[in-house]
PDB file of N, CA and C in Angstrom:
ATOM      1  N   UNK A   1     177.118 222.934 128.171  1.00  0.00           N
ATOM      2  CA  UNK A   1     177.418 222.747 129.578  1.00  0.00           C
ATOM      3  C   UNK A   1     178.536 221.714 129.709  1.00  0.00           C
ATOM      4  N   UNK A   2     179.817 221.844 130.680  1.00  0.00           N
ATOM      5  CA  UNK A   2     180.792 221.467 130.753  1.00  0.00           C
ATOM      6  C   UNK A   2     180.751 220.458 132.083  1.00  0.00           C
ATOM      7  N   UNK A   3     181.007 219.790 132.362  1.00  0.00           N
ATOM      8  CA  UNK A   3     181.220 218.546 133.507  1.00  0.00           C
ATOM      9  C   UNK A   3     182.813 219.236 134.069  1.00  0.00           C
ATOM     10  N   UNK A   4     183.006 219.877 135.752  1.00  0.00           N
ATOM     11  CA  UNK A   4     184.461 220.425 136.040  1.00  0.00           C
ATOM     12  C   UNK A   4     184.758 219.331 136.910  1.00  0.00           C
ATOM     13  N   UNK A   5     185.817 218.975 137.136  1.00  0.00           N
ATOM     14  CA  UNK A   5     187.053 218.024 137.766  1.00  0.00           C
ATOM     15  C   UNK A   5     186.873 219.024 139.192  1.00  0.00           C
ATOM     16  N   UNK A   6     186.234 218.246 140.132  1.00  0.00           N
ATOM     17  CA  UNK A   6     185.982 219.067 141.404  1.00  0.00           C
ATOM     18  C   UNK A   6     187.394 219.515 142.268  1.00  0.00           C
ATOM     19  N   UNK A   7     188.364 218.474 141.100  1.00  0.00           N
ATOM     20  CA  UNK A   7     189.693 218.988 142.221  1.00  0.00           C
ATOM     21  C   UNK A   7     190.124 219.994 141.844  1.00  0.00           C
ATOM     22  N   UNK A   8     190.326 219.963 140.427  1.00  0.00           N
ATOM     23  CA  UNK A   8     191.597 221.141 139.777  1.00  0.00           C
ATOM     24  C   UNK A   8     190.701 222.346 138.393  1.00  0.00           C
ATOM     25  N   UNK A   9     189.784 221.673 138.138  1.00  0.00           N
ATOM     26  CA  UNK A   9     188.444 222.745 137.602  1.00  0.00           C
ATOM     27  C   UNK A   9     188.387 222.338 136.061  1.00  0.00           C
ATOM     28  N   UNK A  10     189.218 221.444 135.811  1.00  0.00           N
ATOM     29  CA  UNK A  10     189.398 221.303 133.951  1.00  0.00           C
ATOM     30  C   UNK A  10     187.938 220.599 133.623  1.00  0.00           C
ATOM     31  N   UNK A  11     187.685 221.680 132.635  1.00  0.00           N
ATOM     32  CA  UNK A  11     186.394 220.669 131.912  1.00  0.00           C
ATOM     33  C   UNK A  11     186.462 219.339 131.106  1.00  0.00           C
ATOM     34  N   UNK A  12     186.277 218.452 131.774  1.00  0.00           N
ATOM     35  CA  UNK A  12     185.667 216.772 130.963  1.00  0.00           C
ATOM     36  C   UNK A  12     184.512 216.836 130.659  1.00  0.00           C
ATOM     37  N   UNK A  13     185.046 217.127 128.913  1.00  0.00           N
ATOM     38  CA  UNK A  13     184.113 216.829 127.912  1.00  0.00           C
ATOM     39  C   UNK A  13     184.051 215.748 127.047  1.00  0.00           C
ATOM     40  N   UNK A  14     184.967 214.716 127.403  1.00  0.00           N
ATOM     41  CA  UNK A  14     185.022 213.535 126.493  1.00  0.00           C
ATOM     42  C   UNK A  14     185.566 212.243 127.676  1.00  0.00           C
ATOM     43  N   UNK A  15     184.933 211.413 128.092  1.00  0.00           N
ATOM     44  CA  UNK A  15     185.250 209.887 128.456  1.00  0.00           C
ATOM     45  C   UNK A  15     186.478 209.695 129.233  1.00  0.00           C
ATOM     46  N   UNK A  16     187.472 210.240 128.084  1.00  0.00           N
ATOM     47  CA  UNK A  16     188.900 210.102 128.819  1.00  0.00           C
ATOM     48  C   UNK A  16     189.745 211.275 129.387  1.00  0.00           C
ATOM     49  N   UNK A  17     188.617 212.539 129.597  1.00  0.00           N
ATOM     50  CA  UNK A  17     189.054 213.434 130.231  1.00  0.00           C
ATOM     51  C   UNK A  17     188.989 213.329 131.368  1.00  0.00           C
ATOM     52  N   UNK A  18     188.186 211.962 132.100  1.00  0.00           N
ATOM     53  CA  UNK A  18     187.567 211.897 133.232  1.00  0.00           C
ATOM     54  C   UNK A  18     188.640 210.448 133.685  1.00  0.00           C
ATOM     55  N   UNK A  19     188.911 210.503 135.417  1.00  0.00           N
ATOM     56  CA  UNK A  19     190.492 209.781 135.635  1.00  0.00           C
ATOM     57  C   UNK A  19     190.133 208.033 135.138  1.00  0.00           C
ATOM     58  N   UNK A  20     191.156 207.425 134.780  1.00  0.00           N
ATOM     59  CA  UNK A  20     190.952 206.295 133.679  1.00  0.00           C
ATOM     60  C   UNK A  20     189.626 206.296 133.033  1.00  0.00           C
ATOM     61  N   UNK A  21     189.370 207.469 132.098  1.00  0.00           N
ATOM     62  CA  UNK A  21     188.249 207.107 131.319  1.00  0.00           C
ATOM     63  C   UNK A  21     186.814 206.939 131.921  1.00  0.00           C
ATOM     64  N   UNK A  22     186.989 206.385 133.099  1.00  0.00           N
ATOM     65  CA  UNK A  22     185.529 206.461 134.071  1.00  0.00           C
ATOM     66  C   UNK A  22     184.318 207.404 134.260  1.00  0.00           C
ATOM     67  N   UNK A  23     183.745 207.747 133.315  1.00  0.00           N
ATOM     68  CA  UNK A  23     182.737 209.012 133.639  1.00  0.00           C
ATOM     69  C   UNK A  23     181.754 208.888 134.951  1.00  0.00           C
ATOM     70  N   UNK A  24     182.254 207.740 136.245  1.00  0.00           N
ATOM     71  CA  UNK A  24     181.275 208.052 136.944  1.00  0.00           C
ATOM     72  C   UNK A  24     182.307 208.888 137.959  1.00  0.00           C
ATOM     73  N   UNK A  25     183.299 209.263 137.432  1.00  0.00           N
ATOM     74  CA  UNK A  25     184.567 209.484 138.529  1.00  0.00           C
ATOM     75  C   UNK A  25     184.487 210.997 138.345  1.00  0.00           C
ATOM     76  N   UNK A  26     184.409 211.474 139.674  1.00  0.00           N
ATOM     77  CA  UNK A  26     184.070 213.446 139.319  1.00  0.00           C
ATOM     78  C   UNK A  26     185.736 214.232 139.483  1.00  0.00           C
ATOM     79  N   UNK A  27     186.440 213.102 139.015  1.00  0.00           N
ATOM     80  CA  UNK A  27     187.838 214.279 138.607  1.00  0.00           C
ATOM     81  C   UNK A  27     188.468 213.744 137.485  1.00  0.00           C
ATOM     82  N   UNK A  28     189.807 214.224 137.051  1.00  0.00           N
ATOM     83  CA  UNK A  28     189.925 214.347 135.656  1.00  0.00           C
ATOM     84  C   UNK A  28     191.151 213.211 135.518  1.00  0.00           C
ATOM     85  N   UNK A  29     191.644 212.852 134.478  1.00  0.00           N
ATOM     86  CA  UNK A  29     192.764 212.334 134.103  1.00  0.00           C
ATOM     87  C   UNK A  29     194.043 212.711 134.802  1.00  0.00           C
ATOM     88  N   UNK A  30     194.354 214.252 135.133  1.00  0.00           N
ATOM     89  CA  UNK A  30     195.669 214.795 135.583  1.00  0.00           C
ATOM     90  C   UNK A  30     195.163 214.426 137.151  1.00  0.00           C
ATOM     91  N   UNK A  31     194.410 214.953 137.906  1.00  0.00           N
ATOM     92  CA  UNK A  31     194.045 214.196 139.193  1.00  0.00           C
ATOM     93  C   UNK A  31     194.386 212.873 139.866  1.00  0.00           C
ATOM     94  N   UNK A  32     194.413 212.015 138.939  1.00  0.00           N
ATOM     95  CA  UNK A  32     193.770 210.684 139.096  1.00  0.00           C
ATOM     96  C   UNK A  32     195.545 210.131 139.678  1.00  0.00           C
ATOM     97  N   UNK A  33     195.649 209.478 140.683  1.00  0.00           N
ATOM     98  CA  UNK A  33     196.840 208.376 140.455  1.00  0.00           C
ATOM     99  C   UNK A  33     196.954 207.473 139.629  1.00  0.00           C
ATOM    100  N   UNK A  34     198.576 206.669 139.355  1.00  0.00           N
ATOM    101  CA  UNK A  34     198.476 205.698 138.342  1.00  0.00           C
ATOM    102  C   UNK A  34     196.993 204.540 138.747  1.00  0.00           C
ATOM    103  N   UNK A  35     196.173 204.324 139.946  1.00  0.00           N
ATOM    104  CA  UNK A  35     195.705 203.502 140.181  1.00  0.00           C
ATOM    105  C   UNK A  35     194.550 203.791 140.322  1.00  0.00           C
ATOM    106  N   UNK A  36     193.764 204.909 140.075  1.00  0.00           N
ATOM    107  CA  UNK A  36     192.894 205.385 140.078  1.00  0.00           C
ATOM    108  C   UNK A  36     192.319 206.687 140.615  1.00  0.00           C
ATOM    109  N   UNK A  37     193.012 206.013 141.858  1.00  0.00           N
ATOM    110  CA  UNK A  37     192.197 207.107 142.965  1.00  0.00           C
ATOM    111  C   UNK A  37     192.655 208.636 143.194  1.00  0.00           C
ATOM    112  N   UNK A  38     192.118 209.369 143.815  1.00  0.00           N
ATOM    113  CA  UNK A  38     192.341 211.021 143.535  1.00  0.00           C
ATOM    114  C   UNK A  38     193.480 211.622 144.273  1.00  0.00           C
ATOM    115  N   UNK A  39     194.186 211.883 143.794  1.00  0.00           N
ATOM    116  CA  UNK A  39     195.664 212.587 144.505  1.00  0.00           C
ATOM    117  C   UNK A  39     195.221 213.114 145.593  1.00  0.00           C
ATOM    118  N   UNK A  40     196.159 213.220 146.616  1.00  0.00           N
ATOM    119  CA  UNK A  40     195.822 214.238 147.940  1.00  0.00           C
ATOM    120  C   UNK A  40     196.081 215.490 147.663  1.00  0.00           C
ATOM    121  N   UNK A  41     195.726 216.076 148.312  1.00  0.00           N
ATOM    122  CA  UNK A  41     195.804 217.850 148.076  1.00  0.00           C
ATOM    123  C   UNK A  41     197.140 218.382 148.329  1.00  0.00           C
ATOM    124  N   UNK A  42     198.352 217.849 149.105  1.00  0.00           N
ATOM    125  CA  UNK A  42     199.530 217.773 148.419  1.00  0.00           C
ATOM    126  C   UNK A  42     199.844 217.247 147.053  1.00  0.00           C
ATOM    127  N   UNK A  43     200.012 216.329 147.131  1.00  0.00           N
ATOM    128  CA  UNK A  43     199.838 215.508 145.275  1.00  0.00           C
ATOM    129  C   UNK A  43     199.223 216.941 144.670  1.00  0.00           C
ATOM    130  N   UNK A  44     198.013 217.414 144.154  1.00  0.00           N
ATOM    131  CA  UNK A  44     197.982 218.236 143.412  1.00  0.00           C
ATOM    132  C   UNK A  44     198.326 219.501 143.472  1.00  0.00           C
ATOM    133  N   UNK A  45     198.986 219.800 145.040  1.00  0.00           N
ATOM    134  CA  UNK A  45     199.398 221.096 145.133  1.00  0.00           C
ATOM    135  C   UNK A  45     200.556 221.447 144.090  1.00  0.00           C
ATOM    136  N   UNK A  46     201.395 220.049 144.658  1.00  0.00           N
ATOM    137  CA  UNK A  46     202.890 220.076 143.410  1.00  0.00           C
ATOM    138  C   UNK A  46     202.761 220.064 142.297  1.00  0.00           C
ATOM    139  N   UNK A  47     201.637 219.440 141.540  1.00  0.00           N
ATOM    140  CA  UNK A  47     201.617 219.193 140.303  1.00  0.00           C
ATOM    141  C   UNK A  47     201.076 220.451 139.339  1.00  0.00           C
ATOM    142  N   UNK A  48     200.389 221.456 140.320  1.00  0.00           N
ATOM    143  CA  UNK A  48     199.783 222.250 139.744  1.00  0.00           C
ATOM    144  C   UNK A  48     200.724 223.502 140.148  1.00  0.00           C
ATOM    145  N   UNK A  49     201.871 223.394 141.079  1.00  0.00           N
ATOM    146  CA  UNK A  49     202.716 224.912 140.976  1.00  0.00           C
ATOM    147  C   UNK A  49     203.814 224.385 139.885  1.00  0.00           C
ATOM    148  N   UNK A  50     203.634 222.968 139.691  1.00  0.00           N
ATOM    149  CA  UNK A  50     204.867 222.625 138.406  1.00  0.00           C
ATOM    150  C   UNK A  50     204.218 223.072 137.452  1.00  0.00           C
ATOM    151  N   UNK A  51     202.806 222.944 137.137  1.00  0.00           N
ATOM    152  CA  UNK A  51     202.292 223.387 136.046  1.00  0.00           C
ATOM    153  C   UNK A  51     201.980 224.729 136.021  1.00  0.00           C
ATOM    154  N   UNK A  52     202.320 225.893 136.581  1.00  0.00           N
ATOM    155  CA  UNK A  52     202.140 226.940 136.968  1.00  0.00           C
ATOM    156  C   UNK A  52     203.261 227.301 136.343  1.00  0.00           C
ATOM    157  N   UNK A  53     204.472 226.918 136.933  1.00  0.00           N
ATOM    158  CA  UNK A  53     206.191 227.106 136.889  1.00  0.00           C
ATOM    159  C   UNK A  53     206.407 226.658 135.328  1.00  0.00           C
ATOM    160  N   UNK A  54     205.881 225.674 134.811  1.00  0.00           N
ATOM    161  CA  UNK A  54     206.259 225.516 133.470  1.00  0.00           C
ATOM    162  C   UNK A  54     205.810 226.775 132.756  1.00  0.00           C
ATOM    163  N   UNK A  55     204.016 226.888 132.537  1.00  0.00           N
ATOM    164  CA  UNK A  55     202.971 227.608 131.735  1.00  0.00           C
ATOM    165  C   UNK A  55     203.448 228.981 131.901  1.00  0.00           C
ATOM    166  N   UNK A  56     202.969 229.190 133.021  1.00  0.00           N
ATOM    167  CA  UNK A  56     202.944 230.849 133.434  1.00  0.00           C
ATOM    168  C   UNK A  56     204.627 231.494 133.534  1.00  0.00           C
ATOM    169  N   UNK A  57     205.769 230.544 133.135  1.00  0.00           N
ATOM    170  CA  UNK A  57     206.956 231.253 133.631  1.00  0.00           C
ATOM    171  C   UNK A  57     207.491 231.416 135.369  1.00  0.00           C
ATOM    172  N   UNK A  58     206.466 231.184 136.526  1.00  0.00           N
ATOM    173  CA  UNK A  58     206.304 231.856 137.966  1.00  0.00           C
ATOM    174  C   UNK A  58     207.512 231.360 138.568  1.00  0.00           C
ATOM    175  N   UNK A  59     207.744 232.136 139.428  1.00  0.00           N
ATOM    176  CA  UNK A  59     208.934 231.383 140.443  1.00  0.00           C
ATOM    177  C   UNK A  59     207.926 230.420 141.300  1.00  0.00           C
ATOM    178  N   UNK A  60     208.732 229.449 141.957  1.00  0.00           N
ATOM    179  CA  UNK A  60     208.517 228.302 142.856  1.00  0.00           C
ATOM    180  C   UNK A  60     207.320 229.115 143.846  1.00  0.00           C
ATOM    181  N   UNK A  61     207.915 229.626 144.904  1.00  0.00           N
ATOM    182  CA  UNK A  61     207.095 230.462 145.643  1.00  0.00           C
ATOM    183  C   UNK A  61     205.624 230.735 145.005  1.00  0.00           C
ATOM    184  N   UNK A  62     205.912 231.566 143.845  1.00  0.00           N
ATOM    185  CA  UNK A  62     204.568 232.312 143.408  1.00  0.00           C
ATOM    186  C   UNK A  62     203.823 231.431 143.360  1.00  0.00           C
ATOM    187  N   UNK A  63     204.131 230.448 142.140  1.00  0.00           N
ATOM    188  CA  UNK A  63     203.341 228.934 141.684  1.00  0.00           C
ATOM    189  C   UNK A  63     202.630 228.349 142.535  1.00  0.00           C
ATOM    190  N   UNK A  64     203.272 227.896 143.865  1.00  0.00           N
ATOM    191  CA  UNK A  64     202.809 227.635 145.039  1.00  0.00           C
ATOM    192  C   UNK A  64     201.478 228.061 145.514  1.00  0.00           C
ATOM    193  N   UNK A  65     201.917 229.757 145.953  1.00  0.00           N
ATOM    194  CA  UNK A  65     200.548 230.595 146.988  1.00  0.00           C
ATOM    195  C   UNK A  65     199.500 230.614 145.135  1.00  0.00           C
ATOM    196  N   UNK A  66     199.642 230.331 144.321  1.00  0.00           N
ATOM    197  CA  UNK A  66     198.491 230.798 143.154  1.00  0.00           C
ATOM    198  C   UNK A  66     197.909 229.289 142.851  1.00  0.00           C
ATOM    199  N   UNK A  67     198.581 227.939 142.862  1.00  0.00           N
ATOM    200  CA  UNK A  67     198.141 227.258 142.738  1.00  0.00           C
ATOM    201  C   UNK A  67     197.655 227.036 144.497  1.00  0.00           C
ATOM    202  N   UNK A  68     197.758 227.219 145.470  1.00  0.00           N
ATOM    203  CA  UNK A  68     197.259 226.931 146.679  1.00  0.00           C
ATOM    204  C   UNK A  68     195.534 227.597 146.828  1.00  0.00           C
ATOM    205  N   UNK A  69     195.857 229.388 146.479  1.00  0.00           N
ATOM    206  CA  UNK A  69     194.248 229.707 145.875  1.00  0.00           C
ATOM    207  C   UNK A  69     193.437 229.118 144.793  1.00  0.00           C
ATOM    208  N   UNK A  70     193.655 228.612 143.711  1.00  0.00           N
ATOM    209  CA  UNK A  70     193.060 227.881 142.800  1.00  0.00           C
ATOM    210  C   UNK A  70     192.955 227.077 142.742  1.00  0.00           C
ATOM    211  N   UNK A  71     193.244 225.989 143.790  1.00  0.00           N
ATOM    212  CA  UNK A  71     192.640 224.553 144.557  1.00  0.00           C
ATOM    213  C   UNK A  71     191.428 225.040 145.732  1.00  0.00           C
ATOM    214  N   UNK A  72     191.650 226.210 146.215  1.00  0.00           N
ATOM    215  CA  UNK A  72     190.846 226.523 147.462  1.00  0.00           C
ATOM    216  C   UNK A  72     189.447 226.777 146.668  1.00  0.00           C
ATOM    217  N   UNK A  73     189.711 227.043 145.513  1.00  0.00           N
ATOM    218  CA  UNK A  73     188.334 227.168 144.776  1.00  0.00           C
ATOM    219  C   UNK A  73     187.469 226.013 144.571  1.00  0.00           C
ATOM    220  N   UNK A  74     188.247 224.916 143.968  1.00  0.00           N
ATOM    221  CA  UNK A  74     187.433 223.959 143.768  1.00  0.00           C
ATOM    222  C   UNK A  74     186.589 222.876 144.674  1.00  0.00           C
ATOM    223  N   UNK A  75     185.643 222.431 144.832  1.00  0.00           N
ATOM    224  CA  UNK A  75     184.707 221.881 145.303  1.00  0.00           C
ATOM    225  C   UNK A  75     185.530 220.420 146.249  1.00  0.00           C
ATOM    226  N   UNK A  76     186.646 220.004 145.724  1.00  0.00           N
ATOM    227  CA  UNK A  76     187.274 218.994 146.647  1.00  0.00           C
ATOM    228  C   UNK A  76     187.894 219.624 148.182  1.00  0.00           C
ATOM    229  N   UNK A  77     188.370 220.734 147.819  1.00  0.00           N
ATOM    230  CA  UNK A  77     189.287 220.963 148.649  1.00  0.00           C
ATOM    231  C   UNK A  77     188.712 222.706 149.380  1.00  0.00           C
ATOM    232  N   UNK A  78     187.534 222.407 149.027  1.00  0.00           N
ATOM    233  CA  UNK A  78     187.000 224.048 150.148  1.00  0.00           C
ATOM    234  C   UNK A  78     186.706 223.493 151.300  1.00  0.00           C
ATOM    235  N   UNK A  79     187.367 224.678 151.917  1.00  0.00           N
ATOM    236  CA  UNK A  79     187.617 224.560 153.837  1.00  0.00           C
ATOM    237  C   UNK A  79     188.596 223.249 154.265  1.00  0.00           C
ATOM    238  N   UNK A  80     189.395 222.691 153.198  1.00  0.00           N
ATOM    239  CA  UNK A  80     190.173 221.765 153.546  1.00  0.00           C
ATOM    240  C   UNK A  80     191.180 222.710 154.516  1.00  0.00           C
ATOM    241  N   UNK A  81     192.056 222.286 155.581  1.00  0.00           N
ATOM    242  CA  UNK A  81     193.508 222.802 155.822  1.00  0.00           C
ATOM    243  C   UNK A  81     194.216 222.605 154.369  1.00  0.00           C
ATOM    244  N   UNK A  82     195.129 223.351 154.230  1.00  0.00           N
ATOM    245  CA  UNK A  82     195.902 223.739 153.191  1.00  0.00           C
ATOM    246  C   UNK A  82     197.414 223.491 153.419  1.00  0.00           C
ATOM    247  N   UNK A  83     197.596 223.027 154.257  1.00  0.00           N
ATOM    248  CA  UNK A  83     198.908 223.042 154.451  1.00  0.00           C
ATOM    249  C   UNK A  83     199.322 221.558 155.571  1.00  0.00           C
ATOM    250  N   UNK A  84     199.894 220.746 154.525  1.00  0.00           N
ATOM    251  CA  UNK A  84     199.861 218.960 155.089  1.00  0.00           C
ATOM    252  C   UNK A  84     198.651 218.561 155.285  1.00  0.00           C
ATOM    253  N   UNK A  85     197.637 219.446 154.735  1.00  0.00           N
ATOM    254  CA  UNK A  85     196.640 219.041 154.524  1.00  0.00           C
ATOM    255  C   UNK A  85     196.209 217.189 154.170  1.00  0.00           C
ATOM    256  N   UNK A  86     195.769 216.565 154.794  1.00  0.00           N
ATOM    257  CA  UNK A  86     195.214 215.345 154.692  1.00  0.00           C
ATOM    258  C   UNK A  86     194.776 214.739 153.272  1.00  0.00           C
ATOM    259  N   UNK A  87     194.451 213.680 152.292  1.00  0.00           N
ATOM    260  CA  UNK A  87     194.012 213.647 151.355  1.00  0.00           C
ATOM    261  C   UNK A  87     192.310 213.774 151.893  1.00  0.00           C
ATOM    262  N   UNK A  88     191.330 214.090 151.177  1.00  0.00           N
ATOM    263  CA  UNK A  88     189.907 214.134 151.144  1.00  0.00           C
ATOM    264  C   UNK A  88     189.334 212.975 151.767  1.00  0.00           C
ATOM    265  N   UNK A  89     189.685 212.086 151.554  1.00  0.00           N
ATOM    266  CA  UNK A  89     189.121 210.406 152.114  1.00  0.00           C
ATOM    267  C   UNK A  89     190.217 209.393 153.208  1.00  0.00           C
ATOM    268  N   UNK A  90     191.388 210.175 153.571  1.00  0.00           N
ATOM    269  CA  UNK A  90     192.341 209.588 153.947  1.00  0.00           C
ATOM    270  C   UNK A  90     192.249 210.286 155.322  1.00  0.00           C
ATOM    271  N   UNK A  91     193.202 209.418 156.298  1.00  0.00           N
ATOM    272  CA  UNK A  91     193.127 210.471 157.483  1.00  0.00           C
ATOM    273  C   UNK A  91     193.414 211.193 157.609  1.00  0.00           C
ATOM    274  N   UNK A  92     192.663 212.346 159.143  1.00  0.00           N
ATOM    275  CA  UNK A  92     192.359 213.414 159.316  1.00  0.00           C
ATOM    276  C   UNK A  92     192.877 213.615 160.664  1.00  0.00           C
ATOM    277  N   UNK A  93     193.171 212.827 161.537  1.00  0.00           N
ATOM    278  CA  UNK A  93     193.557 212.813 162.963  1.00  0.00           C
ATOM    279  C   UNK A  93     193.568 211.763 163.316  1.00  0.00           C
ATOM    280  N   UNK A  94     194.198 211.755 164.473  1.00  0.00           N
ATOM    281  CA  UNK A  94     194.501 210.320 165.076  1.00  0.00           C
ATOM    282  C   UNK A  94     193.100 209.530 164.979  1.00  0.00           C
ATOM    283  N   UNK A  95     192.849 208.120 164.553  1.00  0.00           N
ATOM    284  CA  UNK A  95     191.279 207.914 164.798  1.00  0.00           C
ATOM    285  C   UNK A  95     191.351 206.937 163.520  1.00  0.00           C
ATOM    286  N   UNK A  96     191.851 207.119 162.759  1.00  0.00           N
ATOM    287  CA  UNK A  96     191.675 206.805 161.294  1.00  0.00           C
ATOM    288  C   UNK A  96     191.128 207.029 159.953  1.00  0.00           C
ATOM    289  N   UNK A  97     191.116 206.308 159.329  1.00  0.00           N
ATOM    290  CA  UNK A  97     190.039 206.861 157.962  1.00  0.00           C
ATOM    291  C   UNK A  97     188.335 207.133 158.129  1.00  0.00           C
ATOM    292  N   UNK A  98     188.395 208.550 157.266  1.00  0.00           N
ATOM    293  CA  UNK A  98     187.469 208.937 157.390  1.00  0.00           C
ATOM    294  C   UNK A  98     186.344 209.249 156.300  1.00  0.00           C
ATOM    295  N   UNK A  99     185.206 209.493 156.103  1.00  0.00           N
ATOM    296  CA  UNK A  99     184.593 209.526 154.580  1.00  0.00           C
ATOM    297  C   UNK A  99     184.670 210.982 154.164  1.00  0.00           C
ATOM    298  N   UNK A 100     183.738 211.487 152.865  1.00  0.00           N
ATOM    299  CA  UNK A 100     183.704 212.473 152.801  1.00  0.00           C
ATOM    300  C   UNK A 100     183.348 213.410 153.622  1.00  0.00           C
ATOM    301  N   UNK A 101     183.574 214.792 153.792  1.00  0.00           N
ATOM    302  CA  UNK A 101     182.835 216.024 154.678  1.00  0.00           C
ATOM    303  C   UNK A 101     181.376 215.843 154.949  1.00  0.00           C
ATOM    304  N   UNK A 102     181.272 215.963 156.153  1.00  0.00           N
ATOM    305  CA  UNK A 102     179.396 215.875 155.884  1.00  0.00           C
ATOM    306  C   UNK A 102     178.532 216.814 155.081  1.00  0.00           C
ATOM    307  N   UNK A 103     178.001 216.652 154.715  1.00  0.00           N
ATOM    308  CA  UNK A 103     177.329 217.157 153.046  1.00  0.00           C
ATOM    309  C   UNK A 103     177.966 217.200 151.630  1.00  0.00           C
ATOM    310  N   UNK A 104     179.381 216.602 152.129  1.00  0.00           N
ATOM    311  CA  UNK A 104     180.393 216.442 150.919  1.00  0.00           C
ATOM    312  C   UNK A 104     179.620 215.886 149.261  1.00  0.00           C
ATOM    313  N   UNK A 105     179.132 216.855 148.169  1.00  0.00           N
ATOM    314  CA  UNK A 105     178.484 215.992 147.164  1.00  0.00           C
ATOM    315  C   UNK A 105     179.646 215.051 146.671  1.00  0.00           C
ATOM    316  N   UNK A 106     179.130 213.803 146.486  1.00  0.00           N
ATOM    317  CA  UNK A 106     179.774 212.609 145.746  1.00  0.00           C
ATOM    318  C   UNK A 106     179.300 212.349 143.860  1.00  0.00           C
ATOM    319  N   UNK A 107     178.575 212.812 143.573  1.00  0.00           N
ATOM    320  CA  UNK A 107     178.053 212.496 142.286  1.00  0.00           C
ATOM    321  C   UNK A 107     178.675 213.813 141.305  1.00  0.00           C
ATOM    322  N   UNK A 108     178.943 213.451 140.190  1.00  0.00           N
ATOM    323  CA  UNK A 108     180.008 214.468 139.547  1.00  0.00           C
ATOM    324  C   UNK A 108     179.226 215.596 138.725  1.00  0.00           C
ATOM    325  N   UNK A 109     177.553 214.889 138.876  1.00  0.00           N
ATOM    326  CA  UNK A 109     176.674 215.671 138.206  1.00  0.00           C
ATOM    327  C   UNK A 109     176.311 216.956 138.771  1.00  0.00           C
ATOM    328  N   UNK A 110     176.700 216.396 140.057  1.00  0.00           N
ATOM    329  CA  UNK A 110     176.591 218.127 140.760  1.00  0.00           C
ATOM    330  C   UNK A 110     177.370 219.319 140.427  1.00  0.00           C
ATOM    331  N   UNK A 111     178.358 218.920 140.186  1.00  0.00           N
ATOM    332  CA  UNK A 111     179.267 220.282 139.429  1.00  0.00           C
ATOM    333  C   UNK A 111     179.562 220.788 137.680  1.00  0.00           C
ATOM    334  N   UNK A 112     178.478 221.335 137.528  1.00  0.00           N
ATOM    335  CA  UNK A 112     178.194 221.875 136.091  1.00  0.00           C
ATOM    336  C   UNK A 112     178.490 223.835 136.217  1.00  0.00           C
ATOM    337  N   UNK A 113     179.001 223.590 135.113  1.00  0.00           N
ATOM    338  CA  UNK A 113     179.460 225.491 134.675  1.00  0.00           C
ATOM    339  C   UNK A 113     178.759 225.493 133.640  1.00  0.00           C
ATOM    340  N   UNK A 114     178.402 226.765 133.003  1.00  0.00           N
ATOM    341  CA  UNK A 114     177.372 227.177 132.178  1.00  0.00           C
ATOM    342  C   UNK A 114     178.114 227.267 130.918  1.00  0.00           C
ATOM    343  N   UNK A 115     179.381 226.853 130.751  1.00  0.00           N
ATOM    344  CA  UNK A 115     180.231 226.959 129.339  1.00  0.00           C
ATOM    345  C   UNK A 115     179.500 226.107 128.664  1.00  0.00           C
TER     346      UNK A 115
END
């Protein structure tokens, strides 16, 4: 059984797969800012159609709408807006900062795959 990075889905199976090494932190190393905390869902939109655009060969465009569905999957960012989408913990509308979604799980133990 694999521990998934609720943002971007990579399995942390070792200490420092998890962002600075932190295993109480439920996303991964590539997630993580230099300072800890979890990229906004822009932040990983780009990082993951660059990594799309490198891996897969894709044009800009494609990379984009394929990495935009394969964030919509993961557990950070379902039913987020998708587009200038807000970071997860950052604001959401005029009003200010806000916490997680209500019923949002916080503990990283909740997201296990059967690999």
């Amino acid at each position: 059984m694999s521990l998934r990075c609720v943002a971007c889905g990579m399995p942390m199976e070792m200490p420092e797969d998890h962002a600075g090494g932190d295993e109480s932190k439920d996303y991964c190393f590539h997630c993580a800012r230099p300072d800890g905390s979890m990229q906004s869902y822009e932040e990983k939109l780009d990082s993951m159609a660059a990594f799309v655009v490198r891996v897969e060969g894709r044009k800009e465009d494609a990379a984009r709408k394929n990495a935009r569905q394969r964030l919509s999957q993961q557990p950070a960012w379902r039913g987020a807006r998708t587009s200038n989408s807000p970071d997860r913990y950052d604001e959401r509308e005029e009003g200010g900062p806000v916490g997680p979604p209500s019923g949002f799980p916080t503990s990283a133990a909740r997201y296990h795959s059967s690999e």
